[in-house]
PDB file of N, CA and C in Angstrom:
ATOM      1  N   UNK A   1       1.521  11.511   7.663  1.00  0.00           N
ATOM      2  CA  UNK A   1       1.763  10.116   7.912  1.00  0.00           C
ATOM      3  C   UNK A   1       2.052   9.395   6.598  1.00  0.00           C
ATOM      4  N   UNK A   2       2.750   8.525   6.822  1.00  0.00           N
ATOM      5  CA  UNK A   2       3.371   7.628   5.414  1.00  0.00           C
ATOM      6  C   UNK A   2       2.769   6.232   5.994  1.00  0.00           C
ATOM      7  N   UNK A   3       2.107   5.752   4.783  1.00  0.00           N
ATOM      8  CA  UNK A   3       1.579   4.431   4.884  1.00  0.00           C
ATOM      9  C   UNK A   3       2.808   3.522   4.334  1.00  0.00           C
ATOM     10  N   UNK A   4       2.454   2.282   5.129  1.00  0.00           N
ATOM     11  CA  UNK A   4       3.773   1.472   5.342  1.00  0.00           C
ATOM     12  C   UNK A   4       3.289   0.140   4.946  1.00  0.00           C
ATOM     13  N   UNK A   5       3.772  -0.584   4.147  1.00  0.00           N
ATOM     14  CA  UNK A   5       3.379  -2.670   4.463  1.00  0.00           C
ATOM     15  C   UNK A   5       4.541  -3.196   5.110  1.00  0.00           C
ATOM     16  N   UNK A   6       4.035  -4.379   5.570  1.00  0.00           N
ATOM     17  CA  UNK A   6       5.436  -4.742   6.381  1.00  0.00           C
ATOM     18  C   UNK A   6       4.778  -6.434   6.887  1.00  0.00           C
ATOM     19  N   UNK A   7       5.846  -6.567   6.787  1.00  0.00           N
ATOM     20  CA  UNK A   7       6.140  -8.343   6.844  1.00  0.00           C
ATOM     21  C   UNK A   7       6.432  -8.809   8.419  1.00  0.00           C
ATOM     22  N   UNK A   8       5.109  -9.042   8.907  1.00  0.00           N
ATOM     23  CA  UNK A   8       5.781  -9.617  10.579  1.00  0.00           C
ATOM     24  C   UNK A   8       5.219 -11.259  10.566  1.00  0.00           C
ATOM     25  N   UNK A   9       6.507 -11.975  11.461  1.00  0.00           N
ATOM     26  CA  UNK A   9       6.938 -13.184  11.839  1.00  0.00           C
ATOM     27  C   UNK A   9       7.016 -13.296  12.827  1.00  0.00           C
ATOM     28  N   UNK A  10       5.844 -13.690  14.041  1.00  0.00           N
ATOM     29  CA  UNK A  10       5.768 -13.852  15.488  1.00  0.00           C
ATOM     30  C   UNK A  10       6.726 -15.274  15.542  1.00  0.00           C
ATOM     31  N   UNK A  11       7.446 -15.274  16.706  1.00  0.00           N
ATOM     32  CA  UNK A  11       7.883 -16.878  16.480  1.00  0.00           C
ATOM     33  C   UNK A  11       8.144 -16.500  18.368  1.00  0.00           C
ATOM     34  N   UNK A  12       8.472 -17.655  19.453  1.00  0.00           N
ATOM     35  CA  UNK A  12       8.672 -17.785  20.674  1.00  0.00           C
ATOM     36  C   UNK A  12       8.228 -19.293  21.265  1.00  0.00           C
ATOM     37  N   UNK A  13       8.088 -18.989  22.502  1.00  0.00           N
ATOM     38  CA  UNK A  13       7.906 -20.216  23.256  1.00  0.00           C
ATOM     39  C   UNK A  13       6.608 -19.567  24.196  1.00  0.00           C
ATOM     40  N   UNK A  14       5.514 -20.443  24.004  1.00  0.00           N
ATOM     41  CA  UNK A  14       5.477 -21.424  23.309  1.00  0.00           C
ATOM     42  C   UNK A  14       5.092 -20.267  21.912  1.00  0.00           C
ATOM     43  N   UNK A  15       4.902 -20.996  20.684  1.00  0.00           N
ATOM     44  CA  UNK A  15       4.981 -20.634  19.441  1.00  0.00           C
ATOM     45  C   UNK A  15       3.588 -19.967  19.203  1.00  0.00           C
ATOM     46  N   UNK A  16       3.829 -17.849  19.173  1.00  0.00           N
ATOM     47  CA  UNK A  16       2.152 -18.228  18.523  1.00  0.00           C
ATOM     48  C   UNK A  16       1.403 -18.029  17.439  1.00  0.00           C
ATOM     49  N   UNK A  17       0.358 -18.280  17.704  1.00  0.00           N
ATOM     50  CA  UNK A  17      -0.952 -18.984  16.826  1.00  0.00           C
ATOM     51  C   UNK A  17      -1.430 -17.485  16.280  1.00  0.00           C
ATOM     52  N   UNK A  18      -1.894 -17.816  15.100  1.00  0.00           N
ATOM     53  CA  UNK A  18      -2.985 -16.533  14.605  1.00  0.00           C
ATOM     54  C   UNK A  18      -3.946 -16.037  15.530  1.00  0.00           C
ATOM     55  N   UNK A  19      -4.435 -16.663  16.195  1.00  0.00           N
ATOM     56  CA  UNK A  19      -5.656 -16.576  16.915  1.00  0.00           C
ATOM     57  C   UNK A  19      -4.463 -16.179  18.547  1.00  0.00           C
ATOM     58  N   UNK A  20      -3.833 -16.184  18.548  1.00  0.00           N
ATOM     59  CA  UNK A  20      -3.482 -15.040  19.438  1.00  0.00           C
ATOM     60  C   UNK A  20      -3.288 -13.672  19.244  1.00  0.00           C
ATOM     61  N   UNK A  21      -2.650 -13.194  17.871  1.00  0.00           N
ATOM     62  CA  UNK A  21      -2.926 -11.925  17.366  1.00  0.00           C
ATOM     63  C   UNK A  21      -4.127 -11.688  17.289  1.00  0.00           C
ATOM     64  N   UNK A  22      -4.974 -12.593  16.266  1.00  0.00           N
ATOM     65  CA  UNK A  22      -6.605 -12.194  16.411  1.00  0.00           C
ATOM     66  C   UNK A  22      -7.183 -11.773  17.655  1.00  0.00           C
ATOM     67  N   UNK A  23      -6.958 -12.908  18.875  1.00  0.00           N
ATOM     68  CA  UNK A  23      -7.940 -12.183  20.359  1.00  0.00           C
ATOM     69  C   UNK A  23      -7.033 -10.796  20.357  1.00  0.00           C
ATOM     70  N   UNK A  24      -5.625 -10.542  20.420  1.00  0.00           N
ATOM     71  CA  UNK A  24      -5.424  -9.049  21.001  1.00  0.00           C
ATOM     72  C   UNK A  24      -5.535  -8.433  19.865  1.00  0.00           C
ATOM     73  N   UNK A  25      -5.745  -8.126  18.716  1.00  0.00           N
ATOM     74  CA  UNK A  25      -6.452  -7.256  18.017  1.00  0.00           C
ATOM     75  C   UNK A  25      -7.836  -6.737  18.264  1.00  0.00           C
ATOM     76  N   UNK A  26      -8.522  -8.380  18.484  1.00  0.00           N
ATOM     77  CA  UNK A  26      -9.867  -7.711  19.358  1.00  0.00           C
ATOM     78  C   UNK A  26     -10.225  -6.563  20.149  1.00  0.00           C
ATOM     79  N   UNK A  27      -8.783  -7.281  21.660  1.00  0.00           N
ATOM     80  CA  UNK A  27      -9.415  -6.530  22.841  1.00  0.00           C
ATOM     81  C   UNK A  27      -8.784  -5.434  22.867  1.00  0.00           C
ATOM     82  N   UNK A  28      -7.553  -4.992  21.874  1.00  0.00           N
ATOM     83  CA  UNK A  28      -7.072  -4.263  21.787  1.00  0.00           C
ATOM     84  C   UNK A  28      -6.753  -3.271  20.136  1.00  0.00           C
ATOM     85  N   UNK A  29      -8.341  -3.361  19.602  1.00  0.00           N
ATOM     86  CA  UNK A  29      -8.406  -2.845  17.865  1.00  0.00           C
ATOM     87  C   UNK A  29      -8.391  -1.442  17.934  1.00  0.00           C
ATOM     88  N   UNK A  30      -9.012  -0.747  18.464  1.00  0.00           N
ATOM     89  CA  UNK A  30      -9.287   0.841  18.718  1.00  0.00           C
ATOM     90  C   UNK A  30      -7.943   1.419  18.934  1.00  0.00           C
ATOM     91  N   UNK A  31      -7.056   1.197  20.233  1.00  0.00           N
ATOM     92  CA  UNK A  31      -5.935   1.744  20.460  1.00  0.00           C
ATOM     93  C   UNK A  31      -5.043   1.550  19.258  1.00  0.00           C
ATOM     94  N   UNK A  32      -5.177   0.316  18.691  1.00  0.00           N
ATOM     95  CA  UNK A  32      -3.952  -0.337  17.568  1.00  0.00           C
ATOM     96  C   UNK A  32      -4.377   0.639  16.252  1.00  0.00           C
ATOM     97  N   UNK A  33      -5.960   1.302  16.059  1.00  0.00           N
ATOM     98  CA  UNK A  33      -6.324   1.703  14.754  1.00  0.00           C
ATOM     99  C   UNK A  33      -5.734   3.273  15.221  1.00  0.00           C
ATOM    100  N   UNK A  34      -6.269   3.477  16.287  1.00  0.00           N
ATOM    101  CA  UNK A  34      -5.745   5.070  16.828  1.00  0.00           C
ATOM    102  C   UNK A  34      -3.907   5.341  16.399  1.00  0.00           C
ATOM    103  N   UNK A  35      -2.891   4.177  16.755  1.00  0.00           N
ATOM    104  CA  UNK A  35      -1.954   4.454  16.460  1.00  0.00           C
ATOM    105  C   UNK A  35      -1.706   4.048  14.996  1.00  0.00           C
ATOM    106  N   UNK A  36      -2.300   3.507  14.174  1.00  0.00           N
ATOM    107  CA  UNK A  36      -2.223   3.729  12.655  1.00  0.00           C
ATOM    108  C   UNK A  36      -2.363   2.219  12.028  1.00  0.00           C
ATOM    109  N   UNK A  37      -2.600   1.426  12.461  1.00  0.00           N
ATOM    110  CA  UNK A  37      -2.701  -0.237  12.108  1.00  0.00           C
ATOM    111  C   UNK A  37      -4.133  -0.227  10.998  1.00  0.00           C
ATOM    112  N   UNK A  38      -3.982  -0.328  10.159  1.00  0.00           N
ATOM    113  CA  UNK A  38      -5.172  -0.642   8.842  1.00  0.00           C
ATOM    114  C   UNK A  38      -5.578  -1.529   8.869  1.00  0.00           C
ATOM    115  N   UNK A  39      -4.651  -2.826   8.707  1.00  0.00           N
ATOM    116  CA  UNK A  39      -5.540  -3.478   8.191  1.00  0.00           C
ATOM    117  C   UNK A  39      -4.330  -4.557   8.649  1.00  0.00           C
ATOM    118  N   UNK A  40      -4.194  -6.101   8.381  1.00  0.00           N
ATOM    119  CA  UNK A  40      -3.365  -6.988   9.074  1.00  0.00           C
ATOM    120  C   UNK A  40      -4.142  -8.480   8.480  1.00  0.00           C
ATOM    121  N   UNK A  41      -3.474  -9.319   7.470  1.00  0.00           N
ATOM    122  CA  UNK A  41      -3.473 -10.522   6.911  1.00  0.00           C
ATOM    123  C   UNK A  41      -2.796 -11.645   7.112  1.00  0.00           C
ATOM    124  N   UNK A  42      -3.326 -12.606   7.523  1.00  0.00           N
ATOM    125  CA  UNK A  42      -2.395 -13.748   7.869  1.00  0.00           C
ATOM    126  C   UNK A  42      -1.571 -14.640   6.877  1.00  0.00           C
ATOM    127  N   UNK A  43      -0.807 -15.087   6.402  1.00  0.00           N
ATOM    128  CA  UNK A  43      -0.048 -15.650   5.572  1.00  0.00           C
ATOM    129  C   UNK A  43      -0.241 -17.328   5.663  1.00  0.00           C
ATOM    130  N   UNK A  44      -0.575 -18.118   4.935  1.00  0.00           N
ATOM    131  CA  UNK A  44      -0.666 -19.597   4.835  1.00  0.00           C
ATOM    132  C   UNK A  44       0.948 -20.176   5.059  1.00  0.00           C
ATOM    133  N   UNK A  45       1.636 -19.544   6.006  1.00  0.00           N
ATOM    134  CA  UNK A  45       2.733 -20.739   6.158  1.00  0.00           C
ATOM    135  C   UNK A  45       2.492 -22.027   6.975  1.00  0.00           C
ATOM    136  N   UNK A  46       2.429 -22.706   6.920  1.00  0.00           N
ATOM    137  CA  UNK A  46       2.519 -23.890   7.972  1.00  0.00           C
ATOM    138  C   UNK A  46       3.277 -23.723   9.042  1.00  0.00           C
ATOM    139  N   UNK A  47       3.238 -24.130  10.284  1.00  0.00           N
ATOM    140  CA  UNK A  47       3.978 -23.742  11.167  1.00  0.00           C
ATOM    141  C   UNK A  47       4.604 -22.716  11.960  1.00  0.00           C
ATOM    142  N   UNK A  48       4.153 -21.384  10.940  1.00  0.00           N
ATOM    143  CA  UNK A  48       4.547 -19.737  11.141  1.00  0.00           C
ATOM    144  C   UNK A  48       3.409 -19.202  11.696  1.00  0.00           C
ATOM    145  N   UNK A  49       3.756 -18.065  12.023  1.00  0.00           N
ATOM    146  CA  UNK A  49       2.666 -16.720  12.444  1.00  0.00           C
ATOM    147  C   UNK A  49       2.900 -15.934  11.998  1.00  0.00           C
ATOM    148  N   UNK A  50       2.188 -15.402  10.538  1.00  0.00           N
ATOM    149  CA  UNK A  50       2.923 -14.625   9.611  1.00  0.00           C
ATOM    150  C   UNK A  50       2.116 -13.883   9.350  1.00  0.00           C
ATOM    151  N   UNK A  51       2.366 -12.435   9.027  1.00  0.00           N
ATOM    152  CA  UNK A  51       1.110 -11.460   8.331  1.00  0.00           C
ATOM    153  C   UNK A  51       2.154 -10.470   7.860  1.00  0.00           C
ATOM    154  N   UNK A  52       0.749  -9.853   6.961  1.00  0.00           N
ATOM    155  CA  UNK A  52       1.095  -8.428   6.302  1.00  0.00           C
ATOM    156  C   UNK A  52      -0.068  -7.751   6.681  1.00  0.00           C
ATOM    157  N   UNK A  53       1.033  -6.805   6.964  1.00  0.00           N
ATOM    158  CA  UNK A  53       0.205  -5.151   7.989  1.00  0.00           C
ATOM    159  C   UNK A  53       0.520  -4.159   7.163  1.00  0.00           C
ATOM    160  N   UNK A  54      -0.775  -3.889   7.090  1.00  0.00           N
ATOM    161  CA  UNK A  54      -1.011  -2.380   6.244  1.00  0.00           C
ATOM    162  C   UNK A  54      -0.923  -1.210   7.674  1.00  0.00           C
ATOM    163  N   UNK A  55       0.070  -0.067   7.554  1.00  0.00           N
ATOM    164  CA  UNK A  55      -0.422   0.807   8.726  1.00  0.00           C
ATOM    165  C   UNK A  55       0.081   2.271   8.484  1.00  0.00           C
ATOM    166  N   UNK A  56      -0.384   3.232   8.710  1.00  0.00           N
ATOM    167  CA  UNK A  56      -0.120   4.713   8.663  1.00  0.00           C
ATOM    168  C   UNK A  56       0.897   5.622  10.066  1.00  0.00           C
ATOM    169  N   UNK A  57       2.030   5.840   9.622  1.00  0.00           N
ATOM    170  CA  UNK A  57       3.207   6.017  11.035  1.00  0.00           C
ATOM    171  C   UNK A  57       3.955   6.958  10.023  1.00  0.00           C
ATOM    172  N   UNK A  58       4.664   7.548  11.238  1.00  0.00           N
ATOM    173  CA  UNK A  58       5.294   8.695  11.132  1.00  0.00           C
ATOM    174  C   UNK A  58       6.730   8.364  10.674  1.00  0.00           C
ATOM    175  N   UNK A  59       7.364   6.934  10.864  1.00  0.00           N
ATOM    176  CA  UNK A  59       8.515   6.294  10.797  1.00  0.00           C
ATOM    177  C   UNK A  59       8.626   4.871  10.704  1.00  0.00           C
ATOM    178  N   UNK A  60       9.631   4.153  10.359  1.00  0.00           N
ATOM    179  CA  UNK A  60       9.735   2.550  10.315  1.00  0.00           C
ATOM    180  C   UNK A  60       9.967   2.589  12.350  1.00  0.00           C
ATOM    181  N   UNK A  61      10.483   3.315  12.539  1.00  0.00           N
ATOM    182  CA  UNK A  61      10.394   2.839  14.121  1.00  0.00           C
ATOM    183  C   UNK A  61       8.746   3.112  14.668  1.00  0.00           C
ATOM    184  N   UNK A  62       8.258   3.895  14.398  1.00  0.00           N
ATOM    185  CA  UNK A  62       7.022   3.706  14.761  1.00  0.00           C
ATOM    186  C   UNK A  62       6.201   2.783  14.364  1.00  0.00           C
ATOM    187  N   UNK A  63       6.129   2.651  13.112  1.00  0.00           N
ATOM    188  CA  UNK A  63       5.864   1.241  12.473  1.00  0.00           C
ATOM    189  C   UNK A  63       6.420  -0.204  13.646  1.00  0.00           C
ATOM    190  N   UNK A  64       7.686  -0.043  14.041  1.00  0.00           N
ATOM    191  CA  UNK A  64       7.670  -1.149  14.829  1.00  0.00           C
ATOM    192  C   UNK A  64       7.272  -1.131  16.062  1.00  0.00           C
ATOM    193  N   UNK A  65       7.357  -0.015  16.491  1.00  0.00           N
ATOM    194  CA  UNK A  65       6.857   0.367  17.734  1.00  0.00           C
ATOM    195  C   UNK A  65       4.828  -0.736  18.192  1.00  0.00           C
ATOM    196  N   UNK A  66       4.438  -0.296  17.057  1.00  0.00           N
ATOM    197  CA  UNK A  66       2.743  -0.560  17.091  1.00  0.00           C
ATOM    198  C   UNK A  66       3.231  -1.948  16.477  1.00  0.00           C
ATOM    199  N   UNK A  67       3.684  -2.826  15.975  1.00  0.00           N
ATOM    200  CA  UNK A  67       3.538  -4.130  15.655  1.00  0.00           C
ATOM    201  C   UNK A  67       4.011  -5.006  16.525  1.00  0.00           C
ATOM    202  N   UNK A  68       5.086  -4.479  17.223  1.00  0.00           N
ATOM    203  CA  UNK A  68       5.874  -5.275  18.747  1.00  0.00           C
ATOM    204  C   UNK A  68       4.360  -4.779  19.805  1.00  0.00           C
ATOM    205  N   UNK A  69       3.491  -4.172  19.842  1.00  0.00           N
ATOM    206  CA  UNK A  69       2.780  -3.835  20.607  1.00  0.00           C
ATOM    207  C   UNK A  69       1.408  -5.078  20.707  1.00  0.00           C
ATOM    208  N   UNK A  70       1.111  -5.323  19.208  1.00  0.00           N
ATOM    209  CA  UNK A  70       0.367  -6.550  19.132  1.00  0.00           C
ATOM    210  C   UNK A  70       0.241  -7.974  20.035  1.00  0.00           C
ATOM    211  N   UNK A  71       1.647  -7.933  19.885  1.00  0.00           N
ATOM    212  CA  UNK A  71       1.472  -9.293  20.618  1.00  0.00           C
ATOM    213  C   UNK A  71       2.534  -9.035  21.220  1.00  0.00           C
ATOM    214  N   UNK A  72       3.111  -8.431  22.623  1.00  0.00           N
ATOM    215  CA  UNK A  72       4.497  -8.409  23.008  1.00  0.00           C
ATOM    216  C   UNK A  72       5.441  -9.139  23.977  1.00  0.00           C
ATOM    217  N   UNK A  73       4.313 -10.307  24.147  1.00  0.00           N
ATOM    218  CA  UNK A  73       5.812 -11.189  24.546  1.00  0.00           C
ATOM    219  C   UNK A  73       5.735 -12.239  23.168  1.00  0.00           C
ATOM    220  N   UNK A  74       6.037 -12.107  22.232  1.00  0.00           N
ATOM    221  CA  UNK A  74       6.122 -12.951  21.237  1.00  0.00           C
ATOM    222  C   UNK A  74       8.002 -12.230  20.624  1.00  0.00           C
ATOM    223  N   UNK A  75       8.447 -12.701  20.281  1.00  0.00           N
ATOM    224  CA  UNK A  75       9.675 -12.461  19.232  1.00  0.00           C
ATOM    225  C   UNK A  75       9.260 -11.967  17.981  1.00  0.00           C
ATOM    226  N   UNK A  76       9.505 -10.896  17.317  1.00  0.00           N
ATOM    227  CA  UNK A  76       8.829 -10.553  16.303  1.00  0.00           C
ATOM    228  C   UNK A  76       9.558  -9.890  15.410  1.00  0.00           C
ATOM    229  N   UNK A  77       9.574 -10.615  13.924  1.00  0.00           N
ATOM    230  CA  UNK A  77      10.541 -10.070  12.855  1.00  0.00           C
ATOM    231  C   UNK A  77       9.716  -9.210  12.144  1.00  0.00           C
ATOM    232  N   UNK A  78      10.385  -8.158  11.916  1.00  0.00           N
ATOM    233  CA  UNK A  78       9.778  -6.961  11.065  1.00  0.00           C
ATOM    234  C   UNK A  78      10.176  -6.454  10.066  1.00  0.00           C
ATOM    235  N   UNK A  79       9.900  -6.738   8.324  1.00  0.00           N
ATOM    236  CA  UNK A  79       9.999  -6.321   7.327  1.00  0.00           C
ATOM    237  C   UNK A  79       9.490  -5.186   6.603  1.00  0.00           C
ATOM    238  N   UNK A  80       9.422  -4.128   6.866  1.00  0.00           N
ATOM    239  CA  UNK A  80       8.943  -2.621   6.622  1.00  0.00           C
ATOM    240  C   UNK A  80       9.391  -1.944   5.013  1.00  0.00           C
ATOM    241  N   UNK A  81       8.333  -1.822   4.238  1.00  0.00           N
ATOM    242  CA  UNK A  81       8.660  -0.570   3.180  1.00  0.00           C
ATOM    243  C   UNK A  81       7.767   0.375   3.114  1.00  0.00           C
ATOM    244  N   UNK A  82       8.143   1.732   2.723  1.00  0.00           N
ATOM    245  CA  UNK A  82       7.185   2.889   2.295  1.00  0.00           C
ATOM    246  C   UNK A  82       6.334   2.611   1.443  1.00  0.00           C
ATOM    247  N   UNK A  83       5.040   2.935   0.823  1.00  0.00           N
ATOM    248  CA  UNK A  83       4.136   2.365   0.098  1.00  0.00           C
ATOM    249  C   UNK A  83       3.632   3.794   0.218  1.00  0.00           C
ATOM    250  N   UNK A  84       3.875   4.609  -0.736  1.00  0.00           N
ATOM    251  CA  UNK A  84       3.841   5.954  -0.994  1.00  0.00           C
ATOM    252  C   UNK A  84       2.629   5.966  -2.478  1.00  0.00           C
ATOM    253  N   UNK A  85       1.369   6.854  -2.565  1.00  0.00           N
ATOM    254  CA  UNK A  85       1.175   7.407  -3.542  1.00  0.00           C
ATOM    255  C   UNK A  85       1.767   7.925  -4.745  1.00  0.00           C
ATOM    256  N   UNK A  86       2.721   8.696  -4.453  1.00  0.00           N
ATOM    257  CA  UNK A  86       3.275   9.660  -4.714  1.00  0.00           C
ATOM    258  C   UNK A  86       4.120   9.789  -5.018  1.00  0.00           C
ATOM    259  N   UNK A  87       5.456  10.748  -5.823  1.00  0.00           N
ATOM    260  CA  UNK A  87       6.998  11.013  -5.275  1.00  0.00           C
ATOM    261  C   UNK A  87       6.835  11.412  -3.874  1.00  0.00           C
ATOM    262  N   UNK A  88       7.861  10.996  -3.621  1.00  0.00           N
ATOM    263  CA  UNK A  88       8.444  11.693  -1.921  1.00  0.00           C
ATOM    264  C   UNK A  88       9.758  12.448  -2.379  1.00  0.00           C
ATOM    265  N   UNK A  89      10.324  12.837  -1.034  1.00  0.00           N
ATOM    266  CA  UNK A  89      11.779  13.680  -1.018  1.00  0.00           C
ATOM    267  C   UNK A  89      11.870  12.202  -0.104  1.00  0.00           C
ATOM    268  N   UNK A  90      12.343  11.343  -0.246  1.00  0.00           N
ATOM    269  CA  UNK A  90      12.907  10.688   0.678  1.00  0.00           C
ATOM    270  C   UNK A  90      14.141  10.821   1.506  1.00  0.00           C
ATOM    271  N   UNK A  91      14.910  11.263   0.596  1.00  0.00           N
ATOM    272  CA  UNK A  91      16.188  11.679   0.885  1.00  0.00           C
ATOM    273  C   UNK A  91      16.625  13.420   1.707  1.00  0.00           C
ATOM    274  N   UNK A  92      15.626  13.908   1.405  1.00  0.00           N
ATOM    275  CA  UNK A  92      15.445  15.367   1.918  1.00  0.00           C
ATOM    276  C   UNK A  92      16.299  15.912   1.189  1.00  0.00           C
ATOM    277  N   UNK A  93      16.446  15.900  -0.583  1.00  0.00           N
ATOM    278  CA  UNK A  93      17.001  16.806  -1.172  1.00  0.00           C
ATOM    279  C   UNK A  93      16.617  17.916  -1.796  1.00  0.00           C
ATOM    280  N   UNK A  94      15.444  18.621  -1.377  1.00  0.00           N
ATOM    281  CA  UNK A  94      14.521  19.157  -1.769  1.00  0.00           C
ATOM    282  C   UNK A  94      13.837  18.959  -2.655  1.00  0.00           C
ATOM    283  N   UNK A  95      12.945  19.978  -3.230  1.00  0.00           N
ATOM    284  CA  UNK A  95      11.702  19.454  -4.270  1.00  0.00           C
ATOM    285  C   UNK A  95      11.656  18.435  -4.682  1.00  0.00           C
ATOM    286  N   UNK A  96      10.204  17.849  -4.718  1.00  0.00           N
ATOM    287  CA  UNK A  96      10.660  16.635  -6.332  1.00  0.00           C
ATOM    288  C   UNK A  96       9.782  16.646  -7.243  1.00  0.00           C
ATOM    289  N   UNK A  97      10.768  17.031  -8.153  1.00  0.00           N
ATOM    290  CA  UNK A  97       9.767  16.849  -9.293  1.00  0.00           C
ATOM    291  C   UNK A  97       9.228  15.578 -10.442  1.00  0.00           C
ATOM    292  N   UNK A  98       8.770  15.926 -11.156  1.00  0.00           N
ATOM    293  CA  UNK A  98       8.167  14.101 -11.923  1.00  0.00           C
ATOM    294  C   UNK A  98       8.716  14.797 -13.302  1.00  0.00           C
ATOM    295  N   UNK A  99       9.124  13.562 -13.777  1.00  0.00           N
ATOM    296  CA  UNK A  99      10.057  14.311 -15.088  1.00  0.00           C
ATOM    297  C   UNK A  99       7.922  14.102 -16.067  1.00  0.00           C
ATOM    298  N   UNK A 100       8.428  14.759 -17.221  1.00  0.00           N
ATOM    299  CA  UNK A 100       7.090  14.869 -18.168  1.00  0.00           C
ATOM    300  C   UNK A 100       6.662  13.433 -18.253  1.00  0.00           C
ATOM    301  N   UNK A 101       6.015  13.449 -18.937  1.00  0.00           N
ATOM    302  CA  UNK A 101       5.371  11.917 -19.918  1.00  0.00           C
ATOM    303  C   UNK A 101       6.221  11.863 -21.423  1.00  0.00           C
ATOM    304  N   UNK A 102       6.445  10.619 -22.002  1.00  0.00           N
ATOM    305  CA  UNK A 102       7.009  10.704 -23.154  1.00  0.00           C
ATOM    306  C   UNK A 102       5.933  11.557 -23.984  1.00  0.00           C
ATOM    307  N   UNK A 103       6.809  11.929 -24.966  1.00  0.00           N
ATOM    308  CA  UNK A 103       6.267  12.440 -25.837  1.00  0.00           C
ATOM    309  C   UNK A 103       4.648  11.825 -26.606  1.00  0.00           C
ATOM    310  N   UNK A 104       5.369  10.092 -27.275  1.00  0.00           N
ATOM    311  CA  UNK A 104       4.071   9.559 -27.743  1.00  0.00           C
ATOM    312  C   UNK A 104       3.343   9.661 -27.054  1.00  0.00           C
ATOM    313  N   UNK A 105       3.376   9.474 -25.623  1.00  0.00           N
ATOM    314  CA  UNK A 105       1.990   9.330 -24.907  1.00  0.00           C
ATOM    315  C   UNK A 105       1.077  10.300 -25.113  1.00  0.00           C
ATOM    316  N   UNK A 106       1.623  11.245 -25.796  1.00  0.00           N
ATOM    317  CA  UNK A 106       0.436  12.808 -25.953  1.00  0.00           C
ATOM    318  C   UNK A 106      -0.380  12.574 -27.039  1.00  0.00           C
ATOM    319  N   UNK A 107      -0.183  11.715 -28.015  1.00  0.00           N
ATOM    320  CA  UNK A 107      -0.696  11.664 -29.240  1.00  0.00           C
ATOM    321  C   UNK A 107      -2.151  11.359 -29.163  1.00  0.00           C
ATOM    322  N   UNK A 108      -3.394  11.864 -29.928  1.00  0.00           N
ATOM    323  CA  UNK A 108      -4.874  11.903 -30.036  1.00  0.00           C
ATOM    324  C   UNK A 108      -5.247  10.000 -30.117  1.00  0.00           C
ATOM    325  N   UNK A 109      -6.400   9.561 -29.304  1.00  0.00           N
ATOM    326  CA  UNK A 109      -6.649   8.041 -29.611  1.00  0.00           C
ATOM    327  C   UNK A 109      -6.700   7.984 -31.616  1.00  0.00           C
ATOM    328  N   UNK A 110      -7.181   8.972 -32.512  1.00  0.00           N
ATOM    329  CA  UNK A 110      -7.526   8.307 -33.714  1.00  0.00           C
ATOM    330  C   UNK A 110      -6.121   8.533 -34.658  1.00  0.00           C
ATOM    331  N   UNK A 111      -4.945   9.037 -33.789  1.00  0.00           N
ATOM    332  CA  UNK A 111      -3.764   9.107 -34.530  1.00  0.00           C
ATOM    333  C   UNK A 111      -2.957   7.655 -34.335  1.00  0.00           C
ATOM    334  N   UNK A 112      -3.354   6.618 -33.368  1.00  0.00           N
ATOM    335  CA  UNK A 112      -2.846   5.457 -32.908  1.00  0.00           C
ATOM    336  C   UNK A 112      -3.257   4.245 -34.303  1.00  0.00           C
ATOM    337  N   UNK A 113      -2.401   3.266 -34.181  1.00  0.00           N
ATOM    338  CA  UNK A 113      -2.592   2.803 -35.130  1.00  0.00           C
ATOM    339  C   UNK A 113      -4.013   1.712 -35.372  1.00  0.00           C
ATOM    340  N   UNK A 114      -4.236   1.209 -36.366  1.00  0.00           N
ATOM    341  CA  UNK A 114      -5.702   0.344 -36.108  1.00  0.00           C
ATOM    342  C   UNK A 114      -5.161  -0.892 -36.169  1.00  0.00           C
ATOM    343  N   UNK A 115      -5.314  -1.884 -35.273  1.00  0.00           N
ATOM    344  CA  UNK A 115      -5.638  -3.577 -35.381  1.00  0.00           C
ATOM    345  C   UNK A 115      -6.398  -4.003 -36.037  1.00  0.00           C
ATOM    346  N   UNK A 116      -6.304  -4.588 -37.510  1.00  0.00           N
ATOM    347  CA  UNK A 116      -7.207  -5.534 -37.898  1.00  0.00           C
ATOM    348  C   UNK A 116      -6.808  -6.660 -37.540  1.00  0.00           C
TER     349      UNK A 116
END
């Protein structure tokens, strides 16, 4: 699984409220954590229903899959990036490797220079 952040913007008629994501996160937290939802922050816009969702998915469509699931009669914009540890092969060009460290960086702490 690839952990994901992602930018969702509930907007509809009527318009909703944080505290409508909040109750169905409630009654619905277990299923939402089972399909990979971490964690989920509300954003201080005025007038918006805005958060950032931390969540663990197999794909950006799965990723949207579980965030349209939150609240689903709402309209919902979805801003998705990878948020990787790691290198990836993103591209599936095989291996990947990490090029070295510069050189200086190898040097002993008492070979560095002194600050007076």
């Amino acid at each position: 699984m690839t952990t994901f952040v992602s930018m969702l913007t509930w907007t509809g008629t009527p318009q909703p409220r944080p505290s409508d994501v909040r109750l169905q996160i409630r009654r619905h937290g277990k299923q939402l954590s089972t399909r990979g939802l971490h964690s989920l922050a509300f954003l201080p816009d005025e007038g918006e229903c805005a958060a950032v969702m931390i969540s663990s998915c197999g794909n950006e469509d799965d990723v949207a899959d579980l965030a349209y699931s939150i609240l689903p009669r709402a309209i919902l914009r979805i801003e998705s990036m990878r948020f990787d540890d790691g290198p990836s092969d993103e591209h599936g060009l095989g291996e990947v490797v990490c090029p070295p460290p510069p050189r200086d960086c190898l040097g002993r702490p008492e070979d560095e220079a002194v600050m007076a």
